[in-house]
Protein backbone atom coordinates (compact mmCIF):
# COMPACT_ATOMS: atom_id res chain seq x y z
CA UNK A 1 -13.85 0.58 52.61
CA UNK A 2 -12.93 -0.37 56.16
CA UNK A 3 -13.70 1.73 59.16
CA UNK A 4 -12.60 1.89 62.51
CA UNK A 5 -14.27 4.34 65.69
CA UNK A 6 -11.54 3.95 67.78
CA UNK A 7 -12.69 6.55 70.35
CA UNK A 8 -16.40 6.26 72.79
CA UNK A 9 -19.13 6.01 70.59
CA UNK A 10 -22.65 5.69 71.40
CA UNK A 11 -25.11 3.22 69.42
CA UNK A 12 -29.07 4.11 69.29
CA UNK A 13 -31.44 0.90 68.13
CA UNK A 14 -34.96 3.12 67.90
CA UNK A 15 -36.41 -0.52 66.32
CA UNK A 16 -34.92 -2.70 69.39
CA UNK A 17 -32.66 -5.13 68.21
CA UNK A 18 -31.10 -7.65 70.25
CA UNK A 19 -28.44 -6.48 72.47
CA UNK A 20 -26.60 -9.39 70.94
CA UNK A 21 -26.94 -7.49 67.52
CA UNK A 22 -25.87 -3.89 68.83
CA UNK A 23 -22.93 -5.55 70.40
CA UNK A 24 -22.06 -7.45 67.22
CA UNK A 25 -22.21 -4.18 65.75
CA UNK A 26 -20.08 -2.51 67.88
CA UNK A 27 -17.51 -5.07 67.90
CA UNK A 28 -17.33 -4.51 64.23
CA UNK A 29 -16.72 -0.93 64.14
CA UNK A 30 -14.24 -0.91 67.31
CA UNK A 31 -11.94 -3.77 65.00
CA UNK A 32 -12.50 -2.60 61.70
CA UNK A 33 -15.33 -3.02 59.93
CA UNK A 34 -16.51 -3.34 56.03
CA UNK A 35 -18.38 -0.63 55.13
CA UNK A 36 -20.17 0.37 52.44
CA UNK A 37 -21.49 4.32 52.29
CA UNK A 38 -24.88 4.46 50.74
CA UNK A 39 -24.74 6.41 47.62
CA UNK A 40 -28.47 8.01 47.47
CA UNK A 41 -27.78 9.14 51.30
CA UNK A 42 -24.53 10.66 52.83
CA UNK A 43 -23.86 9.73 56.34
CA UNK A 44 -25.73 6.03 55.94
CA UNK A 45 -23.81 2.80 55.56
CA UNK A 46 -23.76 -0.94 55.46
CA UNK A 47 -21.70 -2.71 57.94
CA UNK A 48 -21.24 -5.87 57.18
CA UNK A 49 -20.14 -9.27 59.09
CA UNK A 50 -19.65 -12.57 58.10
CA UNK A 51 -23.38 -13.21 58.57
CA UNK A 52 -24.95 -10.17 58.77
CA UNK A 53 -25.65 -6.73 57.37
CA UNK A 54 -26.14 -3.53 59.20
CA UNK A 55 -27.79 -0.29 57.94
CA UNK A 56 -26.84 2.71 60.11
CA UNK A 57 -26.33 6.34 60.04
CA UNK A 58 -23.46 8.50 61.88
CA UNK A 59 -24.13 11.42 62.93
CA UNK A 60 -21.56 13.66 61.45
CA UNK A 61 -22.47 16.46 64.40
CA UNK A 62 -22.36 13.91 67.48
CA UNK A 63 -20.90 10.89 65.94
CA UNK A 64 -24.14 8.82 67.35
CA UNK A 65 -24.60 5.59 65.58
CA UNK A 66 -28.26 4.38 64.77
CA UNK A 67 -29.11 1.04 63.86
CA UNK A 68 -31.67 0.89 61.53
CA UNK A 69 -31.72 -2.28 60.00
CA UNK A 70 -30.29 -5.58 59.58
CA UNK A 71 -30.09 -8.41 57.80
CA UNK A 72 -28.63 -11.49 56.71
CA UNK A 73 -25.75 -11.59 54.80
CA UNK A 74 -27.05 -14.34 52.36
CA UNK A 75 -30.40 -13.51 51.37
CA UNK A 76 -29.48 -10.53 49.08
CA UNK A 77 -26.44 -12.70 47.72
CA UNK A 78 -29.07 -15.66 46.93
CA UNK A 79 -31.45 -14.35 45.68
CA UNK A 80 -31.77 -13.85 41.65
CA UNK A 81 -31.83 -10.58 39.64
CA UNK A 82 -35.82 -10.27 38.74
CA UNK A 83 -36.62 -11.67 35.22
CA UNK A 84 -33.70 -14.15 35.28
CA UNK A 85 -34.65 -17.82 35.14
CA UNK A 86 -32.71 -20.70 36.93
């Protein structure tokens, strides 16, 4: 699913990423960003980019964005399901 915040949005990082990070992030979701909702927990989502993964929540009162996580991209795509032998 793609999403787009075209309007002011505000982004909270309570775990301090870099600013370079939070303004990856909302780069992404000013263009049009992947998005995948979290199915255990409404109102979370991964955002992702071409090298990164973002775990946030909107607010569906005040539309704030919070950053909770991130990652990279790659390491969930590399690594193997557990029991599986190369």
């Amino acid at each position: 699913m793609v999403m787009r915040l075209e309007n002011e949005f505000h982004i909270e990082d309570p775990r301090r990423h870099s600013s370079a990070h939070v303004e990856t992030l909302r780069r992404l979701l000013a263009s049009g960003a992947c998005v995948e909702p979290d199915p255990k927990r409404p109102d979370f989502y991964e955002v992702a980019s071409d090298s990164d993964v973002y775990y946030v929540h909107i607010s569906p009162v005040s539309g704030t964005i919070t950053l909770l996580a991130m990652w990279e991209a790659d390491s969930v795509r590399n690594e193997e399901p557990a029991g599986v032998e190369a």
